[in-house]
Structure formats: C-alpha cells, structure tokens
Protein backbone atom coordinates (compact mmCIF):
# COMPACT_ATOMS: atom_id res chain seq x y z
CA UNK A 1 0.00 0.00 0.00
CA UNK A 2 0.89 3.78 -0.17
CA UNK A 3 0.89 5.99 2.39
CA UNK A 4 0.55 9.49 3.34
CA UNK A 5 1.39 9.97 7.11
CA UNK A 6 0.44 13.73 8.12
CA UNK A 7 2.42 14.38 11.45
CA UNK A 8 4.24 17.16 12.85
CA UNK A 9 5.73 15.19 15.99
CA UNK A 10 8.82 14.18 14.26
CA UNK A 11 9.81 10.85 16.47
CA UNK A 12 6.32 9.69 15.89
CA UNK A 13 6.56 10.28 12.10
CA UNK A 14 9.78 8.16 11.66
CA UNK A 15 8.72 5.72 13.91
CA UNK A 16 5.38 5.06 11.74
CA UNK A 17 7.71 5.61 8.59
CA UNK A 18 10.12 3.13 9.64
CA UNK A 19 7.44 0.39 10.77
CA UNK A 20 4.98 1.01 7.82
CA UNK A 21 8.23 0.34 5.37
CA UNK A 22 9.29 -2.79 7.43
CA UNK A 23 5.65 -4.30 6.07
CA UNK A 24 6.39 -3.47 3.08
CA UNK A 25 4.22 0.01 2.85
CA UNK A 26 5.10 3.17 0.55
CA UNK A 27 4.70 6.00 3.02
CA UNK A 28 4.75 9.63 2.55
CA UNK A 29 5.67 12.10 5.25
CA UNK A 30 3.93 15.32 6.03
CA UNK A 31 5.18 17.33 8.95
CA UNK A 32 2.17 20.05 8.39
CA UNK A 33 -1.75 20.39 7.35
CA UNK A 34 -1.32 22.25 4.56
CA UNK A 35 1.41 20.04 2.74
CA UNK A 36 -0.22 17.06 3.76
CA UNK A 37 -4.16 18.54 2.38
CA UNK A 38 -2.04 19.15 -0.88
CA UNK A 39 -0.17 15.28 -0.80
CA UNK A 40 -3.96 14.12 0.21
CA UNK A 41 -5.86 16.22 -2.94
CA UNK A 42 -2.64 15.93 -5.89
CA UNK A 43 -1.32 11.78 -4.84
CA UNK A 44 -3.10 8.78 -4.73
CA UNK A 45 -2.81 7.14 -1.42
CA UNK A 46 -4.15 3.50 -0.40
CA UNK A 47 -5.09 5.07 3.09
CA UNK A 48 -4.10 8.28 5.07
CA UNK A 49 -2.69 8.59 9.28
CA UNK A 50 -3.89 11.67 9.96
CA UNK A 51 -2.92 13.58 13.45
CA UNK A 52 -5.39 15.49 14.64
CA UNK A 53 -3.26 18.73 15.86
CA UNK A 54 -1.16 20.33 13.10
CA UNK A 55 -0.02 23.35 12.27
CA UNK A 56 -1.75 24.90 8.77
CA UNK A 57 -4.77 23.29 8.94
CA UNK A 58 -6.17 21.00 11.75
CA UNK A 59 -6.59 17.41 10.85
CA UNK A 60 -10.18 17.22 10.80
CA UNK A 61 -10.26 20.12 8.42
CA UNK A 62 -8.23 18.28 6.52
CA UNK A 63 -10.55 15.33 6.01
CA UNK A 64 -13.82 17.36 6.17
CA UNK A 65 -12.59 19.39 3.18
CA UNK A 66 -11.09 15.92 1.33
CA UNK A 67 -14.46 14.71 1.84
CA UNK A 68 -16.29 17.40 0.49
CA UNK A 69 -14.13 17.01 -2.90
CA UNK A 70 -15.53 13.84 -3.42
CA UNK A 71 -12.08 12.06 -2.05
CA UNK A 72 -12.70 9.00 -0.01
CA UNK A 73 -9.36 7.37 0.28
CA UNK A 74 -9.44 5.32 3.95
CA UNK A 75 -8.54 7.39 6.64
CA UNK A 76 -6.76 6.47 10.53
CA UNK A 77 -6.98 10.14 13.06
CA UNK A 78 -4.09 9.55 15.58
CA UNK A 79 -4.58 12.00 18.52
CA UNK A 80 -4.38 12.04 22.06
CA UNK A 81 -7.54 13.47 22.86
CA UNK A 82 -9.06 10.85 23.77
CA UNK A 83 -13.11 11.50 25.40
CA UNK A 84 -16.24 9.95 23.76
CA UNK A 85 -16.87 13.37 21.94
CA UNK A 86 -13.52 13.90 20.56
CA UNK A 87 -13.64 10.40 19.09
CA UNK A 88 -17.34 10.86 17.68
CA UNK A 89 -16.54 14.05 16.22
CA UNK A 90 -13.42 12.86 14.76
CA UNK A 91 -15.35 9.84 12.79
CA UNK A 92 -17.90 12.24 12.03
CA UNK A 93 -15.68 14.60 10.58
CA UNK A 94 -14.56 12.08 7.75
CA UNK A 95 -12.46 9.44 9.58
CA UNK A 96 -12.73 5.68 9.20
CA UNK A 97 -10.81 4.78 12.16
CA UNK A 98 -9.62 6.83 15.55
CA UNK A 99 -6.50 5.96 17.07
CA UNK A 100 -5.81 7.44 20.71
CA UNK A 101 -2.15 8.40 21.72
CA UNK A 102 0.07 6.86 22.65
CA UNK A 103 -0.60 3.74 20.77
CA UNK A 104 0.64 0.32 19.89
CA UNK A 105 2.25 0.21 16.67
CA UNK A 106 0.69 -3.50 16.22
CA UNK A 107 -3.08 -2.23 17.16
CA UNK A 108 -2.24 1.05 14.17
CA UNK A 109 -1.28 -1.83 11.53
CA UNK A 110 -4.04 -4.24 12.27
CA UNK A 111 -6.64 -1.31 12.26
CA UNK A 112 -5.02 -0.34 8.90
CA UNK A 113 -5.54 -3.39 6.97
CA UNK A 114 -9.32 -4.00 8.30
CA UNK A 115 -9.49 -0.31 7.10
CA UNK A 116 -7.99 -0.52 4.11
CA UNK A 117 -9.73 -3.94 3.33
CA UNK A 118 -13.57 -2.26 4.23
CA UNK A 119 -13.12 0.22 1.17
CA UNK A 120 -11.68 -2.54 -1.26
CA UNK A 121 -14.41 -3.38 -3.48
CA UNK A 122 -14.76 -7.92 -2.93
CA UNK A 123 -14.57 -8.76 -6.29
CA UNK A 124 -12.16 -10.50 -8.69
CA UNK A 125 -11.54 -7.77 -11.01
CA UNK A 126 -10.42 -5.71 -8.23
CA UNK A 127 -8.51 -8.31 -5.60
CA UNK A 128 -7.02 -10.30 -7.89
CA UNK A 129 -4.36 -9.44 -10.40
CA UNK A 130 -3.09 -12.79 -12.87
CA UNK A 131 -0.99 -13.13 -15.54
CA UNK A 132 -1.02 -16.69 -17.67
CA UNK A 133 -1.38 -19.08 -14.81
CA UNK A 134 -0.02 -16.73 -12.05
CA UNK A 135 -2.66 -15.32 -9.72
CA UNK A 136 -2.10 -12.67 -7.27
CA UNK A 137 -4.92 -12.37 -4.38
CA UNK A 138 -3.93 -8.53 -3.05
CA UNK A 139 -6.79 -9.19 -0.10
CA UNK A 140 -5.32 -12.63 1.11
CA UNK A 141 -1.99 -11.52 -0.11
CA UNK A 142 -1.40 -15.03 -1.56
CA UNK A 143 0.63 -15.46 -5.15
CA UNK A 144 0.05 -18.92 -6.60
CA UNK A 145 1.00 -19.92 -9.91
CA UNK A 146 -0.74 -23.05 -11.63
CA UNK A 147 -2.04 -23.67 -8.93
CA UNK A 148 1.11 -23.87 -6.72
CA UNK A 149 1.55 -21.33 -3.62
CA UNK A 150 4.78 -19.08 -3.88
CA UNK A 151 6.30 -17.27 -1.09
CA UNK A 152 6.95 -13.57 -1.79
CA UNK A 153 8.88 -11.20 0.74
CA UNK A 154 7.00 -8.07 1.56
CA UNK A 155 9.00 -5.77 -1.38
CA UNK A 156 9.15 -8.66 -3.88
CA UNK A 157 5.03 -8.87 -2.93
CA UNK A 158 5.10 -5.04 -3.65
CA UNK A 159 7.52 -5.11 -7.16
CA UNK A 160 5.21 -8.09 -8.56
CA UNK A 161 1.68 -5.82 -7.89
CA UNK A 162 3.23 -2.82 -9.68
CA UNK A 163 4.24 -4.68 -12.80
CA UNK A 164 1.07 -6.75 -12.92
CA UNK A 165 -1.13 -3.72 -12.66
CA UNK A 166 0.40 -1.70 -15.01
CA UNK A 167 0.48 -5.25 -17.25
CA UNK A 168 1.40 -4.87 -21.12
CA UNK A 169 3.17 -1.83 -20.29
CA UNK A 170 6.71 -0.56 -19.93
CA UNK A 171 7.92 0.05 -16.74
CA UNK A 172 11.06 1.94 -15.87
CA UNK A 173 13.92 1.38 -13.09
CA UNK A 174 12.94 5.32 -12.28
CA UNK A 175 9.35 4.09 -11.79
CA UNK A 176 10.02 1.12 -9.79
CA UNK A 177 12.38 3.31 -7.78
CA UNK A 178 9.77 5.97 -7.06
CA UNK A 179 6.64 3.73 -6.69
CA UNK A 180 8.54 0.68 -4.54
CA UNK A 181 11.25 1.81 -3.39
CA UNK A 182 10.20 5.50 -2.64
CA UNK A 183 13.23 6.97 -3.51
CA UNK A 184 13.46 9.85 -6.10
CA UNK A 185 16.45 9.79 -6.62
CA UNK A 186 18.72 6.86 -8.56
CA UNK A 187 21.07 5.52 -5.53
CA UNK A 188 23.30 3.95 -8.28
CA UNK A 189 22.74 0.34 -6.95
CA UNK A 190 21.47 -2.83 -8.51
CA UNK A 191 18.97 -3.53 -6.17
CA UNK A 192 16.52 -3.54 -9.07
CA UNK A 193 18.27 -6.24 -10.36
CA UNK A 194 18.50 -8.32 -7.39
CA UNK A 195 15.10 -8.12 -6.65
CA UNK A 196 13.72 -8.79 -10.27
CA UNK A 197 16.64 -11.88 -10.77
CA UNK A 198 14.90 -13.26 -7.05
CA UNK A 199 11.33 -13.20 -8.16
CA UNK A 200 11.91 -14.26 -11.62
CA UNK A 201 13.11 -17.75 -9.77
CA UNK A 202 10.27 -17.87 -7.50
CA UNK A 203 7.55 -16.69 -9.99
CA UNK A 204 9.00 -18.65 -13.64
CA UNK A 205 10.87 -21.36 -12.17
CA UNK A 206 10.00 -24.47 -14.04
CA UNK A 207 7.27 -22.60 -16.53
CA UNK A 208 7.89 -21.98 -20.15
CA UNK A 209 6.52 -18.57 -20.42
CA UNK A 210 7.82 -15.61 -18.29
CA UNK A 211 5.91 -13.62 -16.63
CA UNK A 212 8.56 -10.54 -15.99
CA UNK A 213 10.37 -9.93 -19.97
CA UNK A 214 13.57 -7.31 -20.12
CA UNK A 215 12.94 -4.75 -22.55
CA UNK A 216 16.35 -4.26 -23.63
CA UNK A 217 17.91 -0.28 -22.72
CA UNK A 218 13.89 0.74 -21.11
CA UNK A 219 12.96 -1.18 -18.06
CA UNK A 220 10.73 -4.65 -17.60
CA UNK A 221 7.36 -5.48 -18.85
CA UNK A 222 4.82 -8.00 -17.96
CA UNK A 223 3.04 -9.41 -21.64
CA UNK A 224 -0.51 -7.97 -22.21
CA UNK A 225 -1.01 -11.09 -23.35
CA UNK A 226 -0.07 -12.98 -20.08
C-alpha cells in the first residue's frame, strides 16, 4: 500500500515511517496540514494517518474538506484526545478509524488493513491481479501460480503488484524506484536487479513462459497477453 502519514511530531513520524516500510508500505511524510491537504488532494494514497493537531490546517479540516471534494481514500486520526466526543466528532468529521495516543504500533497496523480492506471493493476484477497461470490475491496476499503457492517477501510482494497492474506496459527502473522503493532519486545500486533476478526464480521457475520480460535499454514489462 501507499501511504501518506500527516504528522508534525517528528519521532512519531519516523517511527510510523520506519514500521509502515518494514511491512512493506510506501509511506509519505507530512510534517504540516497544509502540505499534507495538498499530498492528500494531488497523490493517490491507499489510506491516510492523519494527526489530529497540526499546524496549517487542523486534521479534521483536513478530512472534512477531502471529503467534500468527493475524495474517499481510507482514513486512521491519531490523537491524544481521547473523550467519547472527541472520538465521535473525529469519525464524524470524515475518519474511518480513531486511534488514541500513545498507541501500539501493532493495534495502528491491524486497524489499517481492516481499514484498508472495508473500502476494497470484494470482487475478482479488483482483488485479484493474474498473468497466464499466475494469480495474485492482493486481499489474502497469496501469489500462486498453476495452482502452486509461492512465497513472496514483503518488497518482492510489492515489485510483482506494480508490474502486474500496469500489465502490457513498460515500466522503468525510475518508476520502480519511485513507486517501490520510494526513492526519487537513482542511488546507483542494482537492487533492481536483485530483486527482479529473485522473483523471476520464485515466480518462472520451471514454466515456459515468463511472466517478468527485459525490454532491452527501457525497463521490464509483464506481456498484455499474459
């Protein structure tokens, strides 16, 4: 999933950053309202954490006026106020979920995904991405292929759903770096190529068609026709 985390408390920012990554998250960092209203309206984010007092613009306002544009991505208010009314005016005000401070990162994950999972629409065409005989459940995160279960790591997971949804088209090492990775910036390593050379043998092992091709001087594609 991506991420935008909108908190000004710096330790508590890094130490969401750092955990969200660890699963294998994109996350975005905003350390004030207004940056994080413009990340919210411009980006497209799998789910927002939200703190509730920020300089710029309060987080409530934030979602009240993200909810008012017609934008419903699923969205976690951390805050440590923590009465009855703060909480029903919070979910009123546009959140899904309200977190009190402090918190247990655990409890903020597990909230995230039943979150996150409430505003995924159940169907195939939207849970489950395939390519030949390879299936990808993104709800059950389970890749199979023929039938066959394979075991992913949480970035190969990641790498595999970003070349199956954008399927039939080409997909550069600046894009994989941005949109996986999260860097913007080229860190002159191959861990591209690690990670692509690890999941070809877990993904094509033993099949006669690839699902991951090399177009030569450009990037990696998965076959439209997979």
């Amino acid at each position: 999933m991506r991420i935008l985390v909108i908190e000004d408390d710096a330790g508590v920012a890094d130490y969401l950053k750092k955990g969200l990554r660890e699963l294998g998250h994109r996350v975005d960092v905003a350390d004030d309202g207004r940056q994080g209203l413009f990340l919210a309206t411009t980006e497209d984010y799998d789910a927002l954490i939200v703190d509730r007092m920020l300089p710029g613009v309060e987080g409530l306002a934030i979602l009240g006026t993200l909810r008012a544009s017609g934008i419903h991505t699923p969205a976690l208010v951390l805050s440590a106020r923590n009465t009855v009314e703060d909480r029903v005016k919070g979910l009123r005000s546009g959140a899904d979920d309200y977190l009190v401070k402090p918190f247990a990162f655990e409890e903020l994950a597990a909230r995230l995904d039943v979150m996150v999972q409430r505003h995924t629409r159940v169907d195939d065409r939207a849970s489950v991405l395939t390519a030949f005989d390879l299936e990808m459940d993104l709800l059950a995160r389970r890749v199979t292929r023929g039938g066959a279960p394979i075991d992913l790591q949480a970035r190969e997971f990641s790498l595999l759903e970003y070349l199956l949804r954008h399927k039939g088209q080409v997909v550069t090492r600046t894009m994989l770096l941005e949109k996986v990775w999260d860097y913007h910036f080229d860190p002159q390593t191959n861990v591209i190529d690690v990670h692509i050379s690890r999941l070809r043998q877990k993904i094509d092992r033993g099949h006669d068609r690839a699902v991951i091709e090399t177009v030569r001087g450009a990037g990696y594609r998965v076959p439209a026709d997979g």
